[in-house]
Structures are given as structure tokens and as C-alpha cells.
C-alpha atoms as a PDB file:
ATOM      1  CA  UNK A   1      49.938  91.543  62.607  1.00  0.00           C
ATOM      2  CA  UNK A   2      51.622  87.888  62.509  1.00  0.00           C
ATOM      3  CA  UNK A   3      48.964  85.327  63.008  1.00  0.00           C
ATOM      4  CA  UNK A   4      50.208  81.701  63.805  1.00  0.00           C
ATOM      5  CA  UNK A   5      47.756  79.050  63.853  1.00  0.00           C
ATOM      6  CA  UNK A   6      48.330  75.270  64.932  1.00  0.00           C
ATOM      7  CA  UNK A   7      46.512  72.353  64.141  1.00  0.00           C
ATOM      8  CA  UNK A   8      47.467  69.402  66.405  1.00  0.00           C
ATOM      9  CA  UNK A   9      44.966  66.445  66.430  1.00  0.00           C
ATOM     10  CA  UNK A  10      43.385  65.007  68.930  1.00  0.00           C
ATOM     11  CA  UNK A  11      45.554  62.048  71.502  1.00  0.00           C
ATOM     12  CA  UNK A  12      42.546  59.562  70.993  1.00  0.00           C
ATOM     13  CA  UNK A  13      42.760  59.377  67.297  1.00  0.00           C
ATOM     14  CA  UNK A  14      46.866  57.956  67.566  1.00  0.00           C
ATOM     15  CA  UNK A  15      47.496  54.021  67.156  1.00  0.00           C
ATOM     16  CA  UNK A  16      49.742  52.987  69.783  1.00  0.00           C
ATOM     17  CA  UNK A  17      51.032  50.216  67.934  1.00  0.00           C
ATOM     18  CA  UNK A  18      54.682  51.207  68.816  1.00  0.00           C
ATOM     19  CA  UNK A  19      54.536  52.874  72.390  1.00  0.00           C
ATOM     20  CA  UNK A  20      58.335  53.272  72.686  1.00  0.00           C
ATOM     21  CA  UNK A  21      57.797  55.998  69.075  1.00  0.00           C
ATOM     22  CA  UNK A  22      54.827  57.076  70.388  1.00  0.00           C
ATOM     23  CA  UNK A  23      56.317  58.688  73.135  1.00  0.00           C
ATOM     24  CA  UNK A  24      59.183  60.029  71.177  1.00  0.00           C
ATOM     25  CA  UNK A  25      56.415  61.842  68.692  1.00  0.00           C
ATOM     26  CA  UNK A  26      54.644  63.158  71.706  1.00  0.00           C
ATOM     27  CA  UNK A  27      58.293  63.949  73.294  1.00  0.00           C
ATOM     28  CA  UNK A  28      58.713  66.481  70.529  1.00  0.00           C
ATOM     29  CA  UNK A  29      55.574  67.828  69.751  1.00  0.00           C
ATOM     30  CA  UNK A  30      55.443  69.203  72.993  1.00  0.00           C
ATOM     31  CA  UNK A  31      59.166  70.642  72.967  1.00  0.00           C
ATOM     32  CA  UNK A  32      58.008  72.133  69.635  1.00  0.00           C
ATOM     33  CA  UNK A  33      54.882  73.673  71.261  1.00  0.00           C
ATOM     34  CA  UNK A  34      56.375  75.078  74.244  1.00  0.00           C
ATOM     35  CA  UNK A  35      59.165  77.088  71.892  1.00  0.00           C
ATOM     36  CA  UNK A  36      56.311  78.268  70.063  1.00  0.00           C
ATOM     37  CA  UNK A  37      54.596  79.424  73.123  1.00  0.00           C
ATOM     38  CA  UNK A  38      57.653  80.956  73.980  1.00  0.00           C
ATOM     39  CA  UNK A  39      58.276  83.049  70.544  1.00  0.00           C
ATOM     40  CA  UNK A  40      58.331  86.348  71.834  1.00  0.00           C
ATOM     41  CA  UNK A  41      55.691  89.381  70.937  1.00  0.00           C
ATOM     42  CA  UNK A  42      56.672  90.761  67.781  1.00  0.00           C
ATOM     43  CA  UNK A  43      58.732  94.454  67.104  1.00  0.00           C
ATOM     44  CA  UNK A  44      57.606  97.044  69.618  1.00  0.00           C
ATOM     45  CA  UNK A  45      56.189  99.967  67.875  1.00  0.00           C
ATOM     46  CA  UNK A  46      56.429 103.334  69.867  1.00  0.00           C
ATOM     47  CA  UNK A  47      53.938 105.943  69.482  1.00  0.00           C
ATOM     48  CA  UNK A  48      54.949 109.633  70.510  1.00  0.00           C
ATOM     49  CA  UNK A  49      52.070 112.264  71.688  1.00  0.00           C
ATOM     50  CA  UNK A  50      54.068 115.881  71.289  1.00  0.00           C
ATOM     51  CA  UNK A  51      55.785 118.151  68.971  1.00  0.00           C
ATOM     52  CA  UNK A  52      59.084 118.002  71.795  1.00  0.00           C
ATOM     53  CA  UNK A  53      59.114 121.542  71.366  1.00  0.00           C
ATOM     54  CA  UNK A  54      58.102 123.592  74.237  1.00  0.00           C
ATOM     55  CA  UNK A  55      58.773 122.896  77.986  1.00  0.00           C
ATOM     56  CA  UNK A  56      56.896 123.403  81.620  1.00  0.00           C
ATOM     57  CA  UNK A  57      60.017 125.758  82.785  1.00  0.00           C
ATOM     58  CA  UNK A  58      59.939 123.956  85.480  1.00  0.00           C
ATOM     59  CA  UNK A  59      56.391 124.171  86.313  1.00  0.00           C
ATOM     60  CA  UNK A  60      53.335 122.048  86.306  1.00  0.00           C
ATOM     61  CA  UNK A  61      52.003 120.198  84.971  1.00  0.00           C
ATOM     62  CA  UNK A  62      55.038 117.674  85.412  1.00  0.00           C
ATOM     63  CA  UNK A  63      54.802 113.871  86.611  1.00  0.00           C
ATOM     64  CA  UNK A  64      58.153 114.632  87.811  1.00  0.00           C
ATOM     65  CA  UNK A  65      57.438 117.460  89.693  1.00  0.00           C
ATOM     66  CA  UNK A  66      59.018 117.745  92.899  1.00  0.00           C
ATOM     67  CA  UNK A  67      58.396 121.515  94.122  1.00  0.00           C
ATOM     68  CA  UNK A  68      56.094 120.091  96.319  1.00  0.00           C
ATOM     69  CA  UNK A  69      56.630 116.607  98.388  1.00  0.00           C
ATOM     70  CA  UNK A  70      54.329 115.062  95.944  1.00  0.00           C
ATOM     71  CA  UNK A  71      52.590 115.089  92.787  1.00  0.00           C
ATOM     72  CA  UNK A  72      49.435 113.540  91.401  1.00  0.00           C
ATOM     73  CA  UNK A  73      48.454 113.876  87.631  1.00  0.00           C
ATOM     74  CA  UNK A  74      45.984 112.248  85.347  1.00  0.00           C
ATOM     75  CA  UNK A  75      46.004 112.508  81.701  1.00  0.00           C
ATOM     76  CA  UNK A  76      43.959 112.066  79.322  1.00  0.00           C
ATOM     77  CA  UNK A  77      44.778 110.757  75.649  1.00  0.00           C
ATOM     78  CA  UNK A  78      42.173 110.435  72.701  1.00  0.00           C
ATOM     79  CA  UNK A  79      42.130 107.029  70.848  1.00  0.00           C
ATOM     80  CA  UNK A  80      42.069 109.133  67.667  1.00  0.00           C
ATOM     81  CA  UNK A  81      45.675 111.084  68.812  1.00  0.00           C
ATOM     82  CA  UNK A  82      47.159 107.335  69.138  1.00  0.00           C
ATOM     83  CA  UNK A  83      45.210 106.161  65.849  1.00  0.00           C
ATOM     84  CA  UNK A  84      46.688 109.059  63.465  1.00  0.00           C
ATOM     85  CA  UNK A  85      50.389 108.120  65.093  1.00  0.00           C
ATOM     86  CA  UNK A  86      49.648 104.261  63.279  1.00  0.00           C
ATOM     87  CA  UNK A  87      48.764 102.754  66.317  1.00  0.00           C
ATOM     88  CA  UNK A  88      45.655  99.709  66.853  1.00  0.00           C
ATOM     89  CA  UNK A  89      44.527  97.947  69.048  1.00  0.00           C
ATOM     90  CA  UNK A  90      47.246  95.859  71.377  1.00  0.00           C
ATOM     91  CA  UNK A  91      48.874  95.570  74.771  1.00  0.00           C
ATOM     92  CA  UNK A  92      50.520  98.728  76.174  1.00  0.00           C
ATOM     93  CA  UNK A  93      53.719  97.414  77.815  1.00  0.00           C
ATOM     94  CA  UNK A  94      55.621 100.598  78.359  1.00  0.00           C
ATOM     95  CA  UNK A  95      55.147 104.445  78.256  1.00  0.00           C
ATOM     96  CA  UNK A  96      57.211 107.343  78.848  1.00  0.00           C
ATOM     97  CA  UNK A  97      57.965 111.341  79.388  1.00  0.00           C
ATOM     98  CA  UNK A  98      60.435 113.172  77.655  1.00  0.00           C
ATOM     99  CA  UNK A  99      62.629 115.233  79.807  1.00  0.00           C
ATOM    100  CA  UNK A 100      64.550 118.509  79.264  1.00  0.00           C
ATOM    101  CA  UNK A 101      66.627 118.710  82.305  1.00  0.00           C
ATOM    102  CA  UNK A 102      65.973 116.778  85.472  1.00  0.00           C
ATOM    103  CA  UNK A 103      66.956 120.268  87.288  1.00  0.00           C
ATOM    104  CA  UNK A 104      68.084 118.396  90.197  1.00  0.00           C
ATOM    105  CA  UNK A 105      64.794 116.887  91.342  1.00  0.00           C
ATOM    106  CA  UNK A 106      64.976 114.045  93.621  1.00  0.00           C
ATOM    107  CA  UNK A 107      64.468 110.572  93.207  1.00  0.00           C
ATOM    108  CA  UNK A 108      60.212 109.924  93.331  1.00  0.00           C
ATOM    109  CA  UNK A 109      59.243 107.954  96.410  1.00  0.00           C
ATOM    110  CA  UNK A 110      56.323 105.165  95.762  1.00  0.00           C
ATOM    111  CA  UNK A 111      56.444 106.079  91.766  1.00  0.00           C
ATOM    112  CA  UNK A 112      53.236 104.820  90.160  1.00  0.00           C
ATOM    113  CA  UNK A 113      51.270 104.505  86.746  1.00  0.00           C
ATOM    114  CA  UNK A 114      47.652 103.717  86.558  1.00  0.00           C
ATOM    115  CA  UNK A 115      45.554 103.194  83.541  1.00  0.00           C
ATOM    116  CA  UNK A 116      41.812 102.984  82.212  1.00  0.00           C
ATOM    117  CA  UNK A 117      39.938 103.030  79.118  1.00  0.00           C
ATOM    118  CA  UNK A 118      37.367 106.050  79.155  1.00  0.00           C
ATOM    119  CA  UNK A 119      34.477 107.831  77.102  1.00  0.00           C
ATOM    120  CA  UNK A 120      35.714 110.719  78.666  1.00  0.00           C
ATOM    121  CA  UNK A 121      36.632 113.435  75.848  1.00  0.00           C
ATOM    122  CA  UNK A 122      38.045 116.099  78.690  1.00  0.00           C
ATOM    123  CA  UNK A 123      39.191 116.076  82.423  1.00  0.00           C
ATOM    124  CA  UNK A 124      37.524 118.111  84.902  1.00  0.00           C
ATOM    125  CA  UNK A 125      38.536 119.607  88.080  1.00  0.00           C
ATOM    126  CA  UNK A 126      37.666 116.135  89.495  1.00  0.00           C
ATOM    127  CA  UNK A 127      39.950 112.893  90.055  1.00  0.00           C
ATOM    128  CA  UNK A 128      38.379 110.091  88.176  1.00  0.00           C
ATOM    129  CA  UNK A 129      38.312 107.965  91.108  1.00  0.00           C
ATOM    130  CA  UNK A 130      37.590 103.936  89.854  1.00  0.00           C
ATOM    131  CA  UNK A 131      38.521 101.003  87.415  1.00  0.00           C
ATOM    132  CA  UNK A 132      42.140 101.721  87.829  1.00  0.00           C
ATOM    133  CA  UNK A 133      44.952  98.994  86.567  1.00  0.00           C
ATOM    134  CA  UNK A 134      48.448  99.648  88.432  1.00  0.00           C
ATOM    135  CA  UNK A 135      50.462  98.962  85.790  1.00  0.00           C
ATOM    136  CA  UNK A 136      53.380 100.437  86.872  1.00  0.00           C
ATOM    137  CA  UNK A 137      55.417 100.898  90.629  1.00  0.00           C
ATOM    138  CA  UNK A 138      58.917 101.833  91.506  1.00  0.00           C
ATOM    139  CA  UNK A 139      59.612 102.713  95.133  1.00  0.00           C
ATOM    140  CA  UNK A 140      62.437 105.507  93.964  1.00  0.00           C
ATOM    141  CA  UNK A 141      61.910 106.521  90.514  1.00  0.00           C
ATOM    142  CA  UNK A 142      64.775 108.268  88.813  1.00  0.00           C
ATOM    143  CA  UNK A 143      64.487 110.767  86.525  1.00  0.00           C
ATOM    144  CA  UNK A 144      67.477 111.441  83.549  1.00  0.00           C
ATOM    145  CA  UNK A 145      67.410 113.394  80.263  1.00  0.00           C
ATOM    146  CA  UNK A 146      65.444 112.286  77.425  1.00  0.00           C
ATOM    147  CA  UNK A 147      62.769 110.054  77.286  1.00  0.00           C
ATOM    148  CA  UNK A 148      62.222 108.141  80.210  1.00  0.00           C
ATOM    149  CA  UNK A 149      60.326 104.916  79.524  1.00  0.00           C
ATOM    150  CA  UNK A 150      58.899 102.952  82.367  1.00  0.00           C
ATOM    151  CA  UNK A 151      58.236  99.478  81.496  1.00  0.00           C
ATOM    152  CA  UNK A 152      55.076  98.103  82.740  1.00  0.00           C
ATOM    153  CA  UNK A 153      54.620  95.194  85.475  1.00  0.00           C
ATOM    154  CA  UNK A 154      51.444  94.347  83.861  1.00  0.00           C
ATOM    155  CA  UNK A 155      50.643  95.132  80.301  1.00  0.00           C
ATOM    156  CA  UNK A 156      47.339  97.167  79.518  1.00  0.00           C
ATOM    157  CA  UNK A 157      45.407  96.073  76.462  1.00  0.00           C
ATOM    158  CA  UNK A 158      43.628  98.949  74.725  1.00  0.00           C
ATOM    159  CA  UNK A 159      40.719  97.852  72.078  1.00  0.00           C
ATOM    160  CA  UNK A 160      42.055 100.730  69.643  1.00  0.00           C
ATOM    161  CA  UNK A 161      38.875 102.741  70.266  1.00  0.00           C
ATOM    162  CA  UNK A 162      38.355 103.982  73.850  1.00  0.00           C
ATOM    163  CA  UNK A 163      40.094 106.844  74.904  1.00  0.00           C
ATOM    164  CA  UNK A 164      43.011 106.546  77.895  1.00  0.00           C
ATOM    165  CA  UNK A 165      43.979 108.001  81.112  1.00  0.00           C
ATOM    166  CA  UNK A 166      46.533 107.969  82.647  1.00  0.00           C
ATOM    167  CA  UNK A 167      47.729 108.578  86.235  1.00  0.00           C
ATOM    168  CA  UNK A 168      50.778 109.401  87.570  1.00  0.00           C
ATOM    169  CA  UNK A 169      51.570 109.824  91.470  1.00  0.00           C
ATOM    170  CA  UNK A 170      54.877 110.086  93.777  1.00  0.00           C
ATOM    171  CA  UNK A 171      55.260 110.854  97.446  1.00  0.00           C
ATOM    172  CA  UNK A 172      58.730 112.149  98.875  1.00  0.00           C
ATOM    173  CA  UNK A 173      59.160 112.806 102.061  1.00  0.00           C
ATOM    174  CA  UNK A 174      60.721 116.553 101.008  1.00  0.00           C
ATOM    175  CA  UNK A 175      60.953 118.720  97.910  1.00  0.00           C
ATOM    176  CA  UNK A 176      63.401 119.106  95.709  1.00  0.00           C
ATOM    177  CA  UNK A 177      62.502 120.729  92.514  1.00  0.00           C
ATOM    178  CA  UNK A 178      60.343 120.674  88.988  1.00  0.00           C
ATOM    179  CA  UNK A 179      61.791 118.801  86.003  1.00  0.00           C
ATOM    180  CA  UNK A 180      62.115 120.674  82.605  1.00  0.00           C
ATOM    181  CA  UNK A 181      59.155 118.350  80.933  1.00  0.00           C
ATOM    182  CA  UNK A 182      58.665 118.884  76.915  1.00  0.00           C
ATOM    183  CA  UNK A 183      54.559 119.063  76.494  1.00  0.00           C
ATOM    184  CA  UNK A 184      51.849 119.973  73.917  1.00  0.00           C
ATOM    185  CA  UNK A 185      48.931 122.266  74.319  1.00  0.00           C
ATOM    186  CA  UNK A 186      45.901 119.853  73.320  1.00  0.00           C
ATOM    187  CA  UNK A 187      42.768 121.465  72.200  1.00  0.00           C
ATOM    188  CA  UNK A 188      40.555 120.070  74.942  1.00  0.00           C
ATOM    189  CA  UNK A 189      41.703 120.115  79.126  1.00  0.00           C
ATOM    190  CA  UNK A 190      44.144 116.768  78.988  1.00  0.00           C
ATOM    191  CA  UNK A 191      45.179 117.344  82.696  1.00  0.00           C
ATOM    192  CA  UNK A 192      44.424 117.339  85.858  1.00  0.00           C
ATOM    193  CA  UNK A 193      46.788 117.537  88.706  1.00  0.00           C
ATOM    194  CA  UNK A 194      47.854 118.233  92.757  1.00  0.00           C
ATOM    195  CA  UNK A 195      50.548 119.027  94.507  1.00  0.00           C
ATOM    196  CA  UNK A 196      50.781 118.993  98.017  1.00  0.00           C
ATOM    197  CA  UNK A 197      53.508 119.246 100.611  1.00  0.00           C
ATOM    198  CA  UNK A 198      52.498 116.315 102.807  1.00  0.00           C
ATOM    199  CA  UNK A 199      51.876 112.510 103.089  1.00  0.00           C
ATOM    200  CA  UNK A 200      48.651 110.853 101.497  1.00  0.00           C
ATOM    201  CA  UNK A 201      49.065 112.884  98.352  1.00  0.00           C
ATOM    202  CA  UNK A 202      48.047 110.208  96.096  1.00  0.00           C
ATOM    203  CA  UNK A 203      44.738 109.300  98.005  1.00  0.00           C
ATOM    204  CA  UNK A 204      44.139 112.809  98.399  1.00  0.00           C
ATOM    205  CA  UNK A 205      40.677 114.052  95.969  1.00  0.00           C
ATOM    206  CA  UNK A 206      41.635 117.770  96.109  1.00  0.00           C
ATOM    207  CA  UNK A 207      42.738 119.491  92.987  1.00  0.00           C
ATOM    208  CA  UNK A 208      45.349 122.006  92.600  1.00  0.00           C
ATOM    209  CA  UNK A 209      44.221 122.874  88.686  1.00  0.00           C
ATOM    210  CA  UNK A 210      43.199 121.811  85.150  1.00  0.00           C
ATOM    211  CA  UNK A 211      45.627 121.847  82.479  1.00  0.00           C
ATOM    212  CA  UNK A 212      45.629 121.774  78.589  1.00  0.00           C
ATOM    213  CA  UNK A 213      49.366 121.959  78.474  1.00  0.00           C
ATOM    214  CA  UNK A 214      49.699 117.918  78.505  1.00  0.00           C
ATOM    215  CA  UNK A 215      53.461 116.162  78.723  1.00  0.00           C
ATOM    216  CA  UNK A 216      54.670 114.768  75.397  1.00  0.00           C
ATOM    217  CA  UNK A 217      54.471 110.873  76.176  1.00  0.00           C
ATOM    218  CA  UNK A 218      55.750 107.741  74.080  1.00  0.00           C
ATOM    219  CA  UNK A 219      53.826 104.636  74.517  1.00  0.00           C
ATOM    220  CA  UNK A 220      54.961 101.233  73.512  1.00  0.00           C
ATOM    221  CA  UNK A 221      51.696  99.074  72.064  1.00  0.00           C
ATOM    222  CA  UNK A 222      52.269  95.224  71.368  1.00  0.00           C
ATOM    223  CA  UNK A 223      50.038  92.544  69.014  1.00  0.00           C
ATOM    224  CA  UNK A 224      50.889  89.117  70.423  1.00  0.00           C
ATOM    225  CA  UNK A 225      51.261  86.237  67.934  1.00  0.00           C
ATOM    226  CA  UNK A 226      48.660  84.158  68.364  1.00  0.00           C
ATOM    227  CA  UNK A 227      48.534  80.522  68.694  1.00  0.00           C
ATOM    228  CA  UNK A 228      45.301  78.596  67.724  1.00  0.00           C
ATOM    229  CA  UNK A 229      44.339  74.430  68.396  1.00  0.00           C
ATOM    230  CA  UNK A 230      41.742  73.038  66.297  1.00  0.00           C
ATOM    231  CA  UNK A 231      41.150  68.679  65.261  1.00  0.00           C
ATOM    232  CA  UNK A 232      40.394  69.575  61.150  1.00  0.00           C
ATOM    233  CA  UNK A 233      44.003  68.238  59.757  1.00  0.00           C
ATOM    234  CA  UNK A 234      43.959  65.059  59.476  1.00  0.00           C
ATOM    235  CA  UNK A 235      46.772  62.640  60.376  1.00  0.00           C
ATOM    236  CA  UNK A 236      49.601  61.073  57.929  1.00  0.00           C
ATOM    237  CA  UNK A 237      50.978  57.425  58.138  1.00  0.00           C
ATOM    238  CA  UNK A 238      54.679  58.038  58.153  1.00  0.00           C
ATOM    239  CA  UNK A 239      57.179  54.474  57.855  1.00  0.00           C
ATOM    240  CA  UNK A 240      59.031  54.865  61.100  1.00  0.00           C
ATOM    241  CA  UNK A 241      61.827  52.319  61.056  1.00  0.00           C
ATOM    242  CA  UNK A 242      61.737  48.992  62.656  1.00  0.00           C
ATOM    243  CA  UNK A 243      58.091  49.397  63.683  1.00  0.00           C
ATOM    244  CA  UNK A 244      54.420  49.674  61.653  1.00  0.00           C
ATOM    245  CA  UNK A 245      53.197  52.399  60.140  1.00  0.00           C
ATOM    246  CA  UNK A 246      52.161  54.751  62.840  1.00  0.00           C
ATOM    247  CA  UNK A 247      50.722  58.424  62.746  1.00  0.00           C
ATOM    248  CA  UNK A 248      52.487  61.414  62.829  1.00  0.00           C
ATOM    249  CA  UNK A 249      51.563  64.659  64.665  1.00  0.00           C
ATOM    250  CA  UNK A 250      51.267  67.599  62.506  1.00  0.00           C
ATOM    251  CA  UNK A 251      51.750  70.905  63.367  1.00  0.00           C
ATOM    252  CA  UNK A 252      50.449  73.448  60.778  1.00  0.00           C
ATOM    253  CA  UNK A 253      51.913  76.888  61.021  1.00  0.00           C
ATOM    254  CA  UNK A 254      50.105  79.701  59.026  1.00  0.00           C
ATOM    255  CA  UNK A 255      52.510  82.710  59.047  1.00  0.00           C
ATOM    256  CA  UNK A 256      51.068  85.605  57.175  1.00  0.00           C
ATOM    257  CA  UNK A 257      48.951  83.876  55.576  1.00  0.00           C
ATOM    258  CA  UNK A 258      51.305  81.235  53.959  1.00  0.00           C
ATOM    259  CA  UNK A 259      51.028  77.885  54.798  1.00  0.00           C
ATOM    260  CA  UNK A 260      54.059  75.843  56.523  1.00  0.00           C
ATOM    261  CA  UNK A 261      52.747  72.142  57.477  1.00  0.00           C
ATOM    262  CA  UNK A 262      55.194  70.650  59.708  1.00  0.00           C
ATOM    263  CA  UNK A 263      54.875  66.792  60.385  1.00  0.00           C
ATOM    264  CA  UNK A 264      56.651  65.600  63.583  1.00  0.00           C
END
């Protein structure tokens, strides 16, 4: 993880003995903060749940599952599964299904992705039914060979040590057909799901069936750099020309842990 810690000090502490500099320093300490506010979060490591080796044949369980008008699914994951893959604690900004063959399904009305940390260690044949975040909406969700990532509206932070579930409902208006989804048989139920051919499919509590045959899934978990304020450097009397010595704003910039004092 890149930590990044700056040490500004405080406005009070600065001799205006030279305004016009004064507001030049402060001119570009604050263009200097906002680009490092702006750095962007670091490389996105993927984690993939699945071997990629079997598929549904067109049955379900399948998030993209369009036999029937609509499809609800939740999934569960184990913080353990996503620990052995390498992955910690972070934001989850993106996850996805790998995909066979689209086998002509349809474009998935009112596409959604929920998510909640759980204690949960297996689904049952009821729809956990609170603490949802929508993290995810697309009113016509297509659906293409491969993986299929679907990045998030709002980003999910997981605490590396509660479990996950996930839910994943569409609504069409008619049926098309199943996609050829690659999944893993997990050694505990991982799935719940309904189909239904009708409206209010995603509201609906009814269950068609529990599953252990789960979809293989990537997920996409981000660490943030971090930025820090604190008043323990002290200030240094720089010689700016034409005026008296005044005090310079320093920035100090800890980057992996090595130390890069820069003095604005």
C-alpha cells in the first residue's frame, strides 16, 4: 500500500511581512495540494473466484439469465476465498462474470448490483432482505463473451474480513434465453436465486432454488493513497528576493516510507 503523508503548518504561524509573496507561497501550495488530491488510486488488482472451467449450459444459476423475463440472484463469497486470491482490505470498484456464449439473450432491463458485508457462511432458501448498497445500475445491460466487468457507481469498501454478498437482478419485459456462464461448485450453498416471468421480479421474496454451483466472478479491490495534515514540521526562513526573510510552506511527502520534504 502507498502511504502519502503531508505536513503543512498552520496559516497563523506565517509572517506577513511581504503580502504580495505571501500570496504567491499560498498560490502554490494549494495548486500543489489539489494535484495531490487528485493523484489517482493506485494499480487495480483483480481477484478471480473460479477455475473457468465448467459452464451452466445455459441454465441457472446465471445473472444473465433470460429464460424467464427476469432474474434475481444473490451470492455469497467468503472473505477467506478473496484472502487466498492476495486480496485485503480496500474499495471494490468493479466486479464481473465470465461468459461462454451470450446465446442470444437479450439486453437486461433495469440491470443492478447490490452489496453487503455478512457473517453469513451459507445462503438459505431466503432473500437476505436489508443493509443493501446499490452499487451498480444500467437500464439495458449487455452481455458479450468473456468477462464482463461492470464498473461500480459507488465503490464498496470491504474491511478484508467479513464475508460478501452479492445481488444481482434484471427485469425484461420478455424472454429471450440463458447465457453460457463459467461457475464453480463451492463447498457450502453460495446461491440463491428466482426467476419469474413477470414484472416486480426483483422485489419479489419467493425463491425458485438454492445453488452451490456459484458463477466464476472477478472483482476489482482498490487501497487509496492517503493524504494526512498534521502542525509538527516546523517552518524554514527562505531569502526570497527583494523582500525579508519570510517562511516557507513545507510539504513533506512520505512515499513508502522514504522521506521527500518539499519546501514551497
Amino acid at each position: 500500500m502507498t502511504t502519502t503523508t503531508i505536513t503543512d503548518v498552520p496559516l497563523s504561524s506565517l509572517r506577513r511581512r511581504n503580502l504580495h509573496i505571501w500570496r504567491h507561497l499560498l498560490t502554490l501550495s494549494v495548486a500543489l495540494v489539489v494535484i495531490l488530491f487528485s493523484l489517482p488510486l493506485h494499480a487495480q488488482p483483480s481477484y478471480v473466484l473460479g477455475t473457468g472451467e465448467s459452464t451452466n449450459d445455459a441454465e441457472y444459476p446465471a445473472p444473465y439469465g433470460n429464460r424467464f423475463n427476469g432474474a434475481r440472484h444473490q451470492i455469497l463469497i467468503h472473505a477467506s476465498e478473496l484472502l487466498n486470491q492476495g486480496a485485503s482490505a480496500g474499495y471494490i470498484t468493479s466486479l464481473g462474470f465470465n461468459v461462454d456464449d451470450p446465446n442470444g439473450s437479450a439486453e437486461l432491463a433495469d440491470f443492478t448490483i447490490k452489496l453487503k458485508a455478512t457473517n453469513a457462511t451459507a445462503v438459505t432458501n431466503t432473500f437476505d432482505a436489508s443493509g443493501w448498497a446499490t452499487v451498480y445500475s444500467n437500464a439495458s445491460q449487455e452481455v458479450s463473451s468473456g468477462w464482463n466487468m461492470h464498473s461500480f457507481n459507488n465503490a464498496f469498501y470491504w474491511n478484508g474480513s467479513s464475508n460478501l454478498l452479492v445481488e444481482v437482478c434484471f427485469n425484461n419485459d420478455n424472454y429471450t434465453a440463458n447465457a453460457y456462464m463459467y461457475y464453480t461448485e463451492t463447498e457450502y450453498a453460495s446461491v440463491v436465486y428466482y426467476h419469474e416471468d413477470g414484472s416486480g421480479v426483483c422485489s419479489n421474496t419467493a425463491v425458485t432454488d438454492v445453488s452451490n454451483a456459484r458463477p466464476d466472478m472477478r472483482f476489482v479491490i482498490e487501497q487509496p493513497m492517503r493524504y494526512a495534515y498534521s502542525d509538527k514540521q516546523q517552518i524554514t526562513d527562505v531569502v526570497a528576493p527583494g523582500s525579508e526573510n519570510i517562511p516557507v510552506v513545507r510539504l513533506e511527502v512520505v512515499v513508502n516510507g522514504t522521506y521527500n520534504p518539499l519546501d514551497i
